[in-house]
Each structure stands twice: as C-alpha cells, then as structure tokens.
N, C-alpha and C. Protein backbone atom coordinates (compact mmCIF):
# COMPACT_ATOMS: atom_id res chain seq x y z
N UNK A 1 18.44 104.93 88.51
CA UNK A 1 19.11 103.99 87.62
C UNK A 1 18.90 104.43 86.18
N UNK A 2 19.81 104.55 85.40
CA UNK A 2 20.18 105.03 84.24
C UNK A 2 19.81 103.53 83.05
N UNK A 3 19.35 103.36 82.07
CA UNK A 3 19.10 102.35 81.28
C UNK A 3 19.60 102.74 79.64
N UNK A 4 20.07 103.86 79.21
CA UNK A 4 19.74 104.17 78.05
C UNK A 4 20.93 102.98 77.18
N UNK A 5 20.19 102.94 75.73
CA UNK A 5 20.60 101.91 74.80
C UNK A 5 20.58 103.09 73.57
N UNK A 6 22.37 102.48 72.93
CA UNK A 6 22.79 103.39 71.67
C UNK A 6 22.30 102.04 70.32
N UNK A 7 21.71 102.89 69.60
CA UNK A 7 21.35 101.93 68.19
C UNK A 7 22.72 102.05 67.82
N UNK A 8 22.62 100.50 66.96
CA UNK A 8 23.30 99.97 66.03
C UNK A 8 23.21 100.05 64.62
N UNK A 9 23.90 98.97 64.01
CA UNK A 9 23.58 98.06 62.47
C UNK A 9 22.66 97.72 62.86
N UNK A 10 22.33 96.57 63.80
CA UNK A 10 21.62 95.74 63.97
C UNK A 10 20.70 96.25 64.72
N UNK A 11 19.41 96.27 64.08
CA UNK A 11 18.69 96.81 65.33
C UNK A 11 17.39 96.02 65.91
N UNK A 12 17.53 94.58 66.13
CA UNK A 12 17.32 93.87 66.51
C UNK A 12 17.50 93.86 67.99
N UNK A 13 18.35 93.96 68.75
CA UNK A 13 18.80 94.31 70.19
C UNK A 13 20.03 95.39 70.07
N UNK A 14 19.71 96.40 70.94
CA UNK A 14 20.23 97.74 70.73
C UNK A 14 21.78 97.35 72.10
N UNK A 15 22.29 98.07 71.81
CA UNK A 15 23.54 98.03 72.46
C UNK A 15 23.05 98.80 73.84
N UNK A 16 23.64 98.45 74.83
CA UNK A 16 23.53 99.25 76.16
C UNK A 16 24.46 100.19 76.38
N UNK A 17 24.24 101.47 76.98
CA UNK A 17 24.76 102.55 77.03
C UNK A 17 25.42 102.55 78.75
N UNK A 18 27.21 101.77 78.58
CA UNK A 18 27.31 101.71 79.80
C UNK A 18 28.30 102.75 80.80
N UNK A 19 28.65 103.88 79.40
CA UNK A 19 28.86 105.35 80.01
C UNK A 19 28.13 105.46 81.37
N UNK A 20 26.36 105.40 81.72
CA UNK A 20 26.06 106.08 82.26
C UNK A 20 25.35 105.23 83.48
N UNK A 21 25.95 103.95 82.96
CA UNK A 21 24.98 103.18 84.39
C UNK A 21 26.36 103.39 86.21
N UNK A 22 25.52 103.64 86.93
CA UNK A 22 25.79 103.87 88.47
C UNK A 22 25.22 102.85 89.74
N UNK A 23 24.10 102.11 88.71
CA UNK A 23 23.71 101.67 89.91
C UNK A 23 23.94 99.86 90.37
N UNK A 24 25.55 99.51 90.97
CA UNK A 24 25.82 98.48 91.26
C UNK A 24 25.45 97.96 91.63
N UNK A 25 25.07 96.28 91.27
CA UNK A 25 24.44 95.09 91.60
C UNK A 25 25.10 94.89 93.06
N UNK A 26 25.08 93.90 93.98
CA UNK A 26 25.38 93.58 95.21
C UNK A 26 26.20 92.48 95.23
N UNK A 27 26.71 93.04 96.20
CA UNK A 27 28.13 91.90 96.70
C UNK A 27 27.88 90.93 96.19
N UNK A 28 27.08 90.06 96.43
CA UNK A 28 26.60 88.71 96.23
C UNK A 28 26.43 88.68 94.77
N UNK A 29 25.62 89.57 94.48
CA UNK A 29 25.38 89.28 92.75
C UNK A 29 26.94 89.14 91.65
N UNK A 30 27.40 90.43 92.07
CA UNK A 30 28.67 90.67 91.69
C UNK A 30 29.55 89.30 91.86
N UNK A 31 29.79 88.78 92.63
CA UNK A 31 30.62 87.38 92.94
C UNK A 31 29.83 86.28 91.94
N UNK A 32 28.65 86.06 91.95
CA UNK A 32 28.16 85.05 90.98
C UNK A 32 28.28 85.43 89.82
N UNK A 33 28.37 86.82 89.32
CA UNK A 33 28.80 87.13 87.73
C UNK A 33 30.46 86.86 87.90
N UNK A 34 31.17 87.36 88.35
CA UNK A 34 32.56 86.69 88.36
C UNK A 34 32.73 85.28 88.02
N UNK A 35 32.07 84.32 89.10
CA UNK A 35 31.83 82.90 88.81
C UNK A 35 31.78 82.43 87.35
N UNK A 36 30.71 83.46 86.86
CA UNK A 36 29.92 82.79 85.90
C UNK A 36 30.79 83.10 84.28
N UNK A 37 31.56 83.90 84.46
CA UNK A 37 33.05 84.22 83.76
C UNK A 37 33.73 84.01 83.90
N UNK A 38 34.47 83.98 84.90
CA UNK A 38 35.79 82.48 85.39
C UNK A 38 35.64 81.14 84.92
N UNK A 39 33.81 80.49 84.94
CA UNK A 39 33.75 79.18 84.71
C UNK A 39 33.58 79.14 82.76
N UNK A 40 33.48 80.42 82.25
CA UNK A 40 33.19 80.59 80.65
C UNK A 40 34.63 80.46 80.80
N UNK A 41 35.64 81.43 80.79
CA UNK A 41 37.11 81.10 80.44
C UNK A 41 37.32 79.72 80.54
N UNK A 42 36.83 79.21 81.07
CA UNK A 42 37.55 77.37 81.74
C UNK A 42 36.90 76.83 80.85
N UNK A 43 35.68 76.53 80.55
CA UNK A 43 34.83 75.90 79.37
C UNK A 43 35.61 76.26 78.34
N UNK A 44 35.98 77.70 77.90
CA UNK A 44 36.52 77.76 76.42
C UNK A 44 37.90 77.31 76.36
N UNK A 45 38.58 77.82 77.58
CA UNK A 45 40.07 77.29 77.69
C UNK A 45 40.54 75.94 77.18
N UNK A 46 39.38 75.11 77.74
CA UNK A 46 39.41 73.41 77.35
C UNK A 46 38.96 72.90 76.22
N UNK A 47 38.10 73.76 75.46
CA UNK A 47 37.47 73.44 74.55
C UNK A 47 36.02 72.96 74.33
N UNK A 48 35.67 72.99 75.79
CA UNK A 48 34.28 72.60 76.73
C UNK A 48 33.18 73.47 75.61
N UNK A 49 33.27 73.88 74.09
CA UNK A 49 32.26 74.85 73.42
C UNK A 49 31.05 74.58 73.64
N UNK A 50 30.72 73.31 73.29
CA UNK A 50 29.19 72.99 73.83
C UNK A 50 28.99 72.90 74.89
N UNK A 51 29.91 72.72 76.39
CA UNK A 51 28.92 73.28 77.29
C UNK A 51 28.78 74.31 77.77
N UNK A 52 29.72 75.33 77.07
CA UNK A 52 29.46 76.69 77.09
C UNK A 52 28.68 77.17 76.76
N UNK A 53 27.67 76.33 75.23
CA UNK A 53 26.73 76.81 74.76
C UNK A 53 25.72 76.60 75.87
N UNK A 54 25.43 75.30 76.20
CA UNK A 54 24.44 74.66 77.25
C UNK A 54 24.20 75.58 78.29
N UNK A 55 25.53 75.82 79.22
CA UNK A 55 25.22 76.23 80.42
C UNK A 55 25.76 77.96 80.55
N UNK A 56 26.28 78.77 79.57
CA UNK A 56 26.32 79.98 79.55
C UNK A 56 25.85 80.74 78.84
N UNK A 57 25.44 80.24 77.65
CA UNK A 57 25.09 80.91 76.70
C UNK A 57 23.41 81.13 76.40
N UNK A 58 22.44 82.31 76.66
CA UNK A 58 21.15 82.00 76.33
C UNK A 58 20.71 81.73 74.86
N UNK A 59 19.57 81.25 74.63
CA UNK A 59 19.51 81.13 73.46
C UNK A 59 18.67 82.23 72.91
N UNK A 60 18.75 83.33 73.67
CA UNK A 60 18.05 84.19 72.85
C UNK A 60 19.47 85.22 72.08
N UNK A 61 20.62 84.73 72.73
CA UNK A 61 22.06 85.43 72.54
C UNK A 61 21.95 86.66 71.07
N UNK A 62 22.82 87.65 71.79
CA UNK A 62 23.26 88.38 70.27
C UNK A 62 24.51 88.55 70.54
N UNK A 63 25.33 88.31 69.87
CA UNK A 63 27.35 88.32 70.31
C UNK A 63 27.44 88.95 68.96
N UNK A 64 28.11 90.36 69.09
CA UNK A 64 29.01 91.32 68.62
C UNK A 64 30.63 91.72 68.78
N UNK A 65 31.13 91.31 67.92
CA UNK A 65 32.51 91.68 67.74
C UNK A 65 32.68 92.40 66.99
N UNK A 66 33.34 94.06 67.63
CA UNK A 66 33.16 95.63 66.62
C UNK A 66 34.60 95.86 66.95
N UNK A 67 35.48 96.10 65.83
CA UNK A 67 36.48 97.07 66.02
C UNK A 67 35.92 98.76 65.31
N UNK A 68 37.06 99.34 65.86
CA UNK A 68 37.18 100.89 65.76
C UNK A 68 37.81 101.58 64.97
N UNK A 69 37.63 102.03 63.68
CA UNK A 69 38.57 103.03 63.21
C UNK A 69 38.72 104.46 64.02
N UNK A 70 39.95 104.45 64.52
CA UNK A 70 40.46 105.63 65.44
C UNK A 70 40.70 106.98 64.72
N UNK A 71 39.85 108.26 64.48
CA UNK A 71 39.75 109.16 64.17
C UNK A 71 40.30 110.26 64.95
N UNK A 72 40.82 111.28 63.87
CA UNK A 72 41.18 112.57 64.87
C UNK A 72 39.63 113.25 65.47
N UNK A 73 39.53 113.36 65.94
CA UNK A 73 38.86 113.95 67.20
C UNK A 73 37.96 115.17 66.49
N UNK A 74 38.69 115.87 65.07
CA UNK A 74 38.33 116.98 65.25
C UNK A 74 38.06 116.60 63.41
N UNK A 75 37.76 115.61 63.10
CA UNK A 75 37.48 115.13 61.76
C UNK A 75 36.79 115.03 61.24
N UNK A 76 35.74 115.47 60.14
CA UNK A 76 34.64 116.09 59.79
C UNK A 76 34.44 115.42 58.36
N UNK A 77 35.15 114.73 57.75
CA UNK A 77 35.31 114.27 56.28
C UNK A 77 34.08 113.39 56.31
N UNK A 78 34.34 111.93 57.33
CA UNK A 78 33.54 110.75 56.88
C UNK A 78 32.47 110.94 57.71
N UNK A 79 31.26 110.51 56.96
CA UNK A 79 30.20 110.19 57.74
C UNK A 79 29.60 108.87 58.76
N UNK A 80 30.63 107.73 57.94
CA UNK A 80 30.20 106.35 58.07
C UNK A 80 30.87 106.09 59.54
N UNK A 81 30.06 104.84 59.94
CA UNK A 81 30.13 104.86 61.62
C UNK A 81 31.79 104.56 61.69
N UNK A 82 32.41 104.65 63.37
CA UNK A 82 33.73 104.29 62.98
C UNK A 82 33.88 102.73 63.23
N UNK A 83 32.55 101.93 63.75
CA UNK A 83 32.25 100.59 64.32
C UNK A 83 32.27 99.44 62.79
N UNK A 84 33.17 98.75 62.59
CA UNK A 84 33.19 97.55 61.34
C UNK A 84 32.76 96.38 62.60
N UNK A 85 31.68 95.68 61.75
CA UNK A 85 31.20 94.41 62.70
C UNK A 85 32.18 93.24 62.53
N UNK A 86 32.88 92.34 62.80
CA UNK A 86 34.03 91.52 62.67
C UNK A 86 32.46 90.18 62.78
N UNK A 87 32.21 90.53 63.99
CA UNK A 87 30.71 89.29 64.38
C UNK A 87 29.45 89.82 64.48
N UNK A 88 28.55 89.39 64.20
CA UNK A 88 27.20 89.74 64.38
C UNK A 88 26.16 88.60 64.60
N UNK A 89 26.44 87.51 65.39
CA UNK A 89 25.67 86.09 65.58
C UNK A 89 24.66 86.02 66.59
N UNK A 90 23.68 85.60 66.19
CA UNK A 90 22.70 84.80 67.33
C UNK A 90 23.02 82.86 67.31
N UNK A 91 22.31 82.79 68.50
CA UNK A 91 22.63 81.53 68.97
C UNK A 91 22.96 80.43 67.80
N UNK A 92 21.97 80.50 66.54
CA UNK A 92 22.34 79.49 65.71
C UNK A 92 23.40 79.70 64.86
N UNK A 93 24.26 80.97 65.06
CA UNK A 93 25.33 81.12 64.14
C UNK A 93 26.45 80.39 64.99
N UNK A 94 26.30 80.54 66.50
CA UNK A 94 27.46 80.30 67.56
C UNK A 94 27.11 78.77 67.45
N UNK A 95 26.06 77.93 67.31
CA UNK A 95 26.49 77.00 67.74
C UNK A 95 26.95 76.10 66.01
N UNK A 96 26.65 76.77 65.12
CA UNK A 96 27.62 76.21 63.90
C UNK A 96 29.26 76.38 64.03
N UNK A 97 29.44 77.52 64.32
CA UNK A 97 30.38 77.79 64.44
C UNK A 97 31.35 76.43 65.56
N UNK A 98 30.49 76.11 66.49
CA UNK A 98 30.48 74.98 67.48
C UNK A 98 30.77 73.76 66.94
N UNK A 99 29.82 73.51 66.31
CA UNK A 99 29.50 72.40 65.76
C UNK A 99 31.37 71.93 64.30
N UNK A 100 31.53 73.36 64.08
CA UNK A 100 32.65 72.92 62.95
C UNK A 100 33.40 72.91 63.84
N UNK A 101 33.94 73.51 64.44
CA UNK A 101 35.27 73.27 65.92
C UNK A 101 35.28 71.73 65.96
N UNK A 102 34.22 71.05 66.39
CA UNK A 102 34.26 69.87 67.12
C UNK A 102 34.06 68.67 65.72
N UNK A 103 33.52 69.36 64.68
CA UNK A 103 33.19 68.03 63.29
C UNK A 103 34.73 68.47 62.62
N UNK A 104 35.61 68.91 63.12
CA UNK A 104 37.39 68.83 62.27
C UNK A 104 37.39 69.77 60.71
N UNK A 105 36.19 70.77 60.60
CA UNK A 105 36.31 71.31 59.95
C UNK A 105 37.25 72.72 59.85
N UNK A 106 37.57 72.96 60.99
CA UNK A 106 38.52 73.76 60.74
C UNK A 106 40.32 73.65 61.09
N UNK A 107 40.89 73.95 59.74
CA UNK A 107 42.25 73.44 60.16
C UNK A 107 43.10 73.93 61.27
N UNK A 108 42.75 74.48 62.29
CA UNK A 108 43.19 75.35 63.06
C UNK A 108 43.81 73.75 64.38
N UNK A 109 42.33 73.11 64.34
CA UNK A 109 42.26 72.30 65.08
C UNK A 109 43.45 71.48 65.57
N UNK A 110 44.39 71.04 64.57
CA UNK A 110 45.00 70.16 64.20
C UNK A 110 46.17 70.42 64.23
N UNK A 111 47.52 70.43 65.01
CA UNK A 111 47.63 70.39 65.93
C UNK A 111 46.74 71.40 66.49
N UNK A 112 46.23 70.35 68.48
CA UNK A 112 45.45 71.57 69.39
C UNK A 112 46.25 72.69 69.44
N UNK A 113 45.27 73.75 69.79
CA UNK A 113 45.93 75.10 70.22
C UNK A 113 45.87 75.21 71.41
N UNK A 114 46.42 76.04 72.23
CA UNK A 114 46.31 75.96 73.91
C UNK A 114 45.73 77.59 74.14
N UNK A 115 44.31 77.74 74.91
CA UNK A 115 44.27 79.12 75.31
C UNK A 115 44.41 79.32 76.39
N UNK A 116 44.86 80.49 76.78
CA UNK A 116 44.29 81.52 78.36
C UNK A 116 43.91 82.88 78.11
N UNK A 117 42.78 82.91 78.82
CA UNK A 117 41.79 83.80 79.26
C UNK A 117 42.30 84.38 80.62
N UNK A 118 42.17 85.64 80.73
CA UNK A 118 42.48 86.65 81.79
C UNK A 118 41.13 87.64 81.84
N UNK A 119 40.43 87.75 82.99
CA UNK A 119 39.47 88.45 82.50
C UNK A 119 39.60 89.54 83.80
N UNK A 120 39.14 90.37 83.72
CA UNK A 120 39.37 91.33 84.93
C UNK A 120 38.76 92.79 84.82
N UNK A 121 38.49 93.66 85.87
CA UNK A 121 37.99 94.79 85.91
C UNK A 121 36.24 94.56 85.70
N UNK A 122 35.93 93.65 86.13
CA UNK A 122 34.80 93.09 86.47
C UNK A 122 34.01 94.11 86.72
N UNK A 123 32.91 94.70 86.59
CA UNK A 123 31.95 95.64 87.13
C UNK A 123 30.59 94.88 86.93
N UNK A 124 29.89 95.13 87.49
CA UNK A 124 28.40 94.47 87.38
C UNK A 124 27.11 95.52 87.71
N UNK A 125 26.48 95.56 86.97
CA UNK A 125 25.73 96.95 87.07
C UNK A 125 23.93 96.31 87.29
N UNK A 126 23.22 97.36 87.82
CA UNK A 126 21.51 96.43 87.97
C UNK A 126 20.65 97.36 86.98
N UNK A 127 20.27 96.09 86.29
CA UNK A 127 19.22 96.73 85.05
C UNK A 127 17.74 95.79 85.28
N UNK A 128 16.71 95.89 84.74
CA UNK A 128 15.53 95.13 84.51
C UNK A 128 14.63 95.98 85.50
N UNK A 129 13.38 95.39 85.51
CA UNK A 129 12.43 95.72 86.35
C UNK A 129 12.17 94.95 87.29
N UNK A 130 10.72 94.53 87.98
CA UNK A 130 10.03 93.96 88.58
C UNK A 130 10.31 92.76 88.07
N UNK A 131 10.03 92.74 86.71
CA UNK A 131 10.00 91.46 85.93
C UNK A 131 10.76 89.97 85.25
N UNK A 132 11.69 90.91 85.61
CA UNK A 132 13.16 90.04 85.54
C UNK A 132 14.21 90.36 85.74
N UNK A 133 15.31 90.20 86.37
CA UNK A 133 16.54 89.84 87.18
C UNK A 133 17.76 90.04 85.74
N UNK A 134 18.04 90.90 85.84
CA UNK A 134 19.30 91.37 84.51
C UNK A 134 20.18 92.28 84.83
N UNK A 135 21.41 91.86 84.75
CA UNK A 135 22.32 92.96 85.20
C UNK A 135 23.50 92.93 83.89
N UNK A 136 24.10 94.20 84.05
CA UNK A 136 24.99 94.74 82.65
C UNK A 136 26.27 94.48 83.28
N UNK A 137 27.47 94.04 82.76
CA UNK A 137 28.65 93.52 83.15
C UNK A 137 29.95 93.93 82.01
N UNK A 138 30.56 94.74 82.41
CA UNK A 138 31.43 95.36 81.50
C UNK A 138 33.06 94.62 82.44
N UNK A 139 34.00 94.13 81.58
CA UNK A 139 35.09 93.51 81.67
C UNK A 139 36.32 93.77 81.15
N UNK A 140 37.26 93.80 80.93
CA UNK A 140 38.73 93.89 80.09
C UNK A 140 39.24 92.42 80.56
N UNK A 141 39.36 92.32 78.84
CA UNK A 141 40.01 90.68 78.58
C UNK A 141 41.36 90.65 78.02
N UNK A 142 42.42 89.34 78.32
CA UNK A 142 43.36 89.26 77.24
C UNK A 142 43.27 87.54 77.04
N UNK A 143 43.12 86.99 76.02
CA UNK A 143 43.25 85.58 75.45
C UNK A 143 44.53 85.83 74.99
N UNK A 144 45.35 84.58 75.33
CA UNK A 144 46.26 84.01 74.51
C UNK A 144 45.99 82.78 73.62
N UNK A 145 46.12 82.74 72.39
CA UNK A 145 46.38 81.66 71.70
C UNK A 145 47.76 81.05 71.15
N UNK A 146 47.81 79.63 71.71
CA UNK A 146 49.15 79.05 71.37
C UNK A 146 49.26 77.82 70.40
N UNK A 147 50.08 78.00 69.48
CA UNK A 147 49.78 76.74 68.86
C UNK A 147 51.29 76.31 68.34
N UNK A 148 52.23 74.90 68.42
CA UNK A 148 53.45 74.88 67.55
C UNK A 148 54.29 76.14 68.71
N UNK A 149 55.66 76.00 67.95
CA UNK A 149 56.51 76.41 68.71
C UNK A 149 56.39 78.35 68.74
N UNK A 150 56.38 78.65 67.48
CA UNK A 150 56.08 80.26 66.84
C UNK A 150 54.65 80.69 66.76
N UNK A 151 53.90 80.44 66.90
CA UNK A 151 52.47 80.60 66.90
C UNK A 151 51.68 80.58 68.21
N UNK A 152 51.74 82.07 68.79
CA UNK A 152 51.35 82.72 69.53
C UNK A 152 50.57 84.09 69.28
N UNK A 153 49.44 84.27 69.39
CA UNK A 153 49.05 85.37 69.19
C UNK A 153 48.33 85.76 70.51
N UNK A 154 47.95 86.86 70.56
CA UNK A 154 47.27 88.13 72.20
C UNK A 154 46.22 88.56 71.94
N UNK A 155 45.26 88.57 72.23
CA UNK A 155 43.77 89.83 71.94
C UNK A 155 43.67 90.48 73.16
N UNK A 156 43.53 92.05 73.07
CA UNK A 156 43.08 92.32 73.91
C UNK A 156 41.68 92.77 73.53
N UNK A 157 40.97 93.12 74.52
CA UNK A 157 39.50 93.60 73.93
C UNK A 157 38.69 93.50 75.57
N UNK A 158 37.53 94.60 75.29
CA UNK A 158 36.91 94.83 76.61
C UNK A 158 35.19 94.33 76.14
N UNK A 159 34.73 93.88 77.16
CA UNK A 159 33.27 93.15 76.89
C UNK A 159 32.10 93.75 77.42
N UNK A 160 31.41 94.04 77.13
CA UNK A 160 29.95 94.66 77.48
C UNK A 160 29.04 93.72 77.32
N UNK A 161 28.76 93.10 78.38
CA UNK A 161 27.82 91.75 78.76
C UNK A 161 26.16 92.32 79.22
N UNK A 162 25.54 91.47 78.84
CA UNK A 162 23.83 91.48 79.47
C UNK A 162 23.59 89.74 79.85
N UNK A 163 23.62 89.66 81.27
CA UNK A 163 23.32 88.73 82.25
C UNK A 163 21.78 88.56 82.63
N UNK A 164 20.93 87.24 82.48
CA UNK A 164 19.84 87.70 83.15
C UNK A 164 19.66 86.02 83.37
N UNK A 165 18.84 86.36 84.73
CA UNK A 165 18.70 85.33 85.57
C UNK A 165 17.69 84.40 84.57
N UNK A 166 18.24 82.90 84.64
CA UNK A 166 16.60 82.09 84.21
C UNK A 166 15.88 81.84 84.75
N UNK A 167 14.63 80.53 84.29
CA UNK A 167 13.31 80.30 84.64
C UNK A 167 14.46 79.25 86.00
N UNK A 168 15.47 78.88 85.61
CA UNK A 168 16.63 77.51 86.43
C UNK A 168 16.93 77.99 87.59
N UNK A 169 17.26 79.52 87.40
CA UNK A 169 17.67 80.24 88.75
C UNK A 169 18.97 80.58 88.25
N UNK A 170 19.71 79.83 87.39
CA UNK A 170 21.01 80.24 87.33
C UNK A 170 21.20 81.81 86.08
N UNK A 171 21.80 82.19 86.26
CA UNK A 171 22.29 83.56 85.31
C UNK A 171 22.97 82.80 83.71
N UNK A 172 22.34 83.61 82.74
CA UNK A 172 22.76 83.61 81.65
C UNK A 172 23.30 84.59 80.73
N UNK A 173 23.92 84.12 79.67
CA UNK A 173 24.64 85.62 78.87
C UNK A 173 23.44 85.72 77.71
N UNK A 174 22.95 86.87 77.66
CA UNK A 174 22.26 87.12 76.79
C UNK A 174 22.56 88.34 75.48
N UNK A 175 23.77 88.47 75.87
CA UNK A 175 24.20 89.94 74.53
C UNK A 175 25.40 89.79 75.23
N UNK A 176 26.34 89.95 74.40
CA UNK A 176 27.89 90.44 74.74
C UNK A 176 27.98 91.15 73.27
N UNK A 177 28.83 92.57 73.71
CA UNK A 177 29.40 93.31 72.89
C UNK A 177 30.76 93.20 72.86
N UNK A 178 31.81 92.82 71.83
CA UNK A 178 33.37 92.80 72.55
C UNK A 178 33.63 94.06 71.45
N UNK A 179 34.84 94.84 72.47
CA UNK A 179 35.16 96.24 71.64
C UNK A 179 36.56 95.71 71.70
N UNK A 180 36.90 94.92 70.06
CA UNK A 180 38.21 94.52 70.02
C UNK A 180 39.47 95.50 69.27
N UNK A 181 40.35 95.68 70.01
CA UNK A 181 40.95 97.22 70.48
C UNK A 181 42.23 97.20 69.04
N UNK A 182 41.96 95.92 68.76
CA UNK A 182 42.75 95.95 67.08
C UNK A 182 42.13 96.55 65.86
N UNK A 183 42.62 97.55 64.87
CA UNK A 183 41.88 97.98 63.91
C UNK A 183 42.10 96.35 62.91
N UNK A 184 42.81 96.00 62.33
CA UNK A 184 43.51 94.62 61.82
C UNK A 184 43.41 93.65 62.85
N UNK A 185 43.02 92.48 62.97
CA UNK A 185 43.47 91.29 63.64
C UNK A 185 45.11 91.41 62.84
N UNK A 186 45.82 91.54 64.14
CA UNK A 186 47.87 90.81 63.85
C UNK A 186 47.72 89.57 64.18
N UNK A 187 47.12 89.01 64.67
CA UNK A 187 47.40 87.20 64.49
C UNK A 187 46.59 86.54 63.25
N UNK A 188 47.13 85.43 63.51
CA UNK A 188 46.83 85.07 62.07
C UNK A 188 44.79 84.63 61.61
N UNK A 189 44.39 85.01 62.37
CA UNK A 189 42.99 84.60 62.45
C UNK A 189 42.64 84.92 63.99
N UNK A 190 40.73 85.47 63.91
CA UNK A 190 39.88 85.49 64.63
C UNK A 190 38.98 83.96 65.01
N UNK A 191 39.44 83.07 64.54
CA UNK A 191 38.53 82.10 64.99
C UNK A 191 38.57 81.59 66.31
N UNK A 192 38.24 82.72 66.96
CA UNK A 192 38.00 82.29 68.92
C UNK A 192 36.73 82.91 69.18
N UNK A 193 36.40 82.42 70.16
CA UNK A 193 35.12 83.08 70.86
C UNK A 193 36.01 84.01 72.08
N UNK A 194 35.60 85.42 72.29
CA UNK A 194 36.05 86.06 72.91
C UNK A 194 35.10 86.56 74.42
C-alpha cells in the first residue's frame, strides 16, 4: 500500500497523493462510502447545511477548493505553483459560512435556488494503520445550480476525499480536496459547498 502525500500552501494537512494508491477498500466499505456521499448530496441538495455539518463533516475538517492554470507542457517561464486556492477552510470557517446561509445573510438566498448533485466514478482506496480506520475516496462531480427562470449555472470538478471511521462507528469526511476544472468560475458565484 502506497501512502505518499504532495505538500501544499497549507501545510497544516498535506494533500494525498492519489496517482499512486492501488490498494482498494472492500465491497462493503466501498458501498458505505457511496452511502455516505449520496446522503451529503441530499443534505446539501435540501439545504440540510447543518446537518451536513453534524453528521458528515469531521471537525477536525480541511476543505480545499484549487483551480488550475493550464500550462504548455513544455513551459519554463513561471515558477509559481499552477494551484490558486478559491477555499482553504477548517471546520470553523464551514460552519460560518453555515451559519450566514441560514441567518439571510446572503442574497443568493432569496429567491431559493434549487441544486443537483451527480456524483460518480466513486473509487475508495485503504489508508491508516492498526490505529484507525481511513480510507481515500476520489470522485467526479457535476452540481447544478438553479435559480429564476435564466439562472442556471454547472460545476464540474473532481474530489479527493479522506474518510475515517469515528469513536460512533460511523465514517466521517475529514479533508476533501475539490480540483475545480474552471480556470474563472462562468457562473455568477462560488457560493456552494462542493
């Protein structure tokens, strides 16, 4: 089993290196990480944020949202990474962010917006030791956001998840990386959880 982690900005919790992991979690495991992302789309779909925070989200969380400046291949000019951080939050940034959704601080609210979540290409990979129960979960997503008759926007973007079992028994998200595949957000705002 392969474990290696690429540094960041942040080097607080290092990104997982999921080029090189091989060694798949089990049927069973695999189906309860599905679960446990089918039931996050449905929480966010509805607007359920706080019990997304409650029941998916750990609180030790680090959620990264990185787009890519797309370089020629053979380009030698810049030094600087091609990764711009869009997000960089731990738990108490997500649940402000929470907290204004639901206190009408943001005008987005008003008329509701309607989402769907598509999540798919599910992989679930086995990481940790002896010591604790953690597996790496890489995904391809598309959200729709709808709002009013003309106001529709698409994200696509792929997720690099760290799952680890609690003291509860149930599995939690403890790091998601989203690699959002827009250099520009084209809709009119990022204010979604992805």
């Amino acid at each position: 089993m392969v474990n290696a982690a690429v540094a960041t900005n942040n080097t607080s919790a290092p990104r997982q290196d999921f080029s090189q992991l091989e060694d798949y979690a089990s049927e069973a495991v695999s189906r309860e990480v599905e679960k446990l992302l089918h039931r996050e789309a449905r929480l966010l779909d509805t607007e359920r944020l706080s019990d997304w925070l409650d029941q998916i989200v750990d609180p030790t969380i680090r959620y990264v949202v990185t787009s890519r400046e797309l370089r020629f291949r053979k380009e030698r000019r810049y030094q600087a990474a091609p990764e711009v951080f869009l997000y960089d939050d731990d738990f108490t940034f997500l649940k402000a962010r929470v907290d204004q959704f639901h206190g009408g601080m943001q005008w987005r609210v008003d008329p509701p917006e309607r989402y769907r979540r598509l999540v798919t290409n599910i992989e679930t990979f086995k990481l940790g030791g002896a010591d604790r129960e953690e597996y790496a979960v890489r995904s391809n997503c598309l959200t729709q956001r709808s709002r009013r008759t003309y106001e529709v926007d698409q994200f696509v973007y792929c997720r690099e998840d760290i799952v680890r079992r609690c003291p509860a028994g149930t599995l939690r998200l403890v790091q998601r990386w989203v690699d959002f595949d827009e250099r520009s957000v084209v809709g009119r705002n990022l204010l979604i959880f992805l």
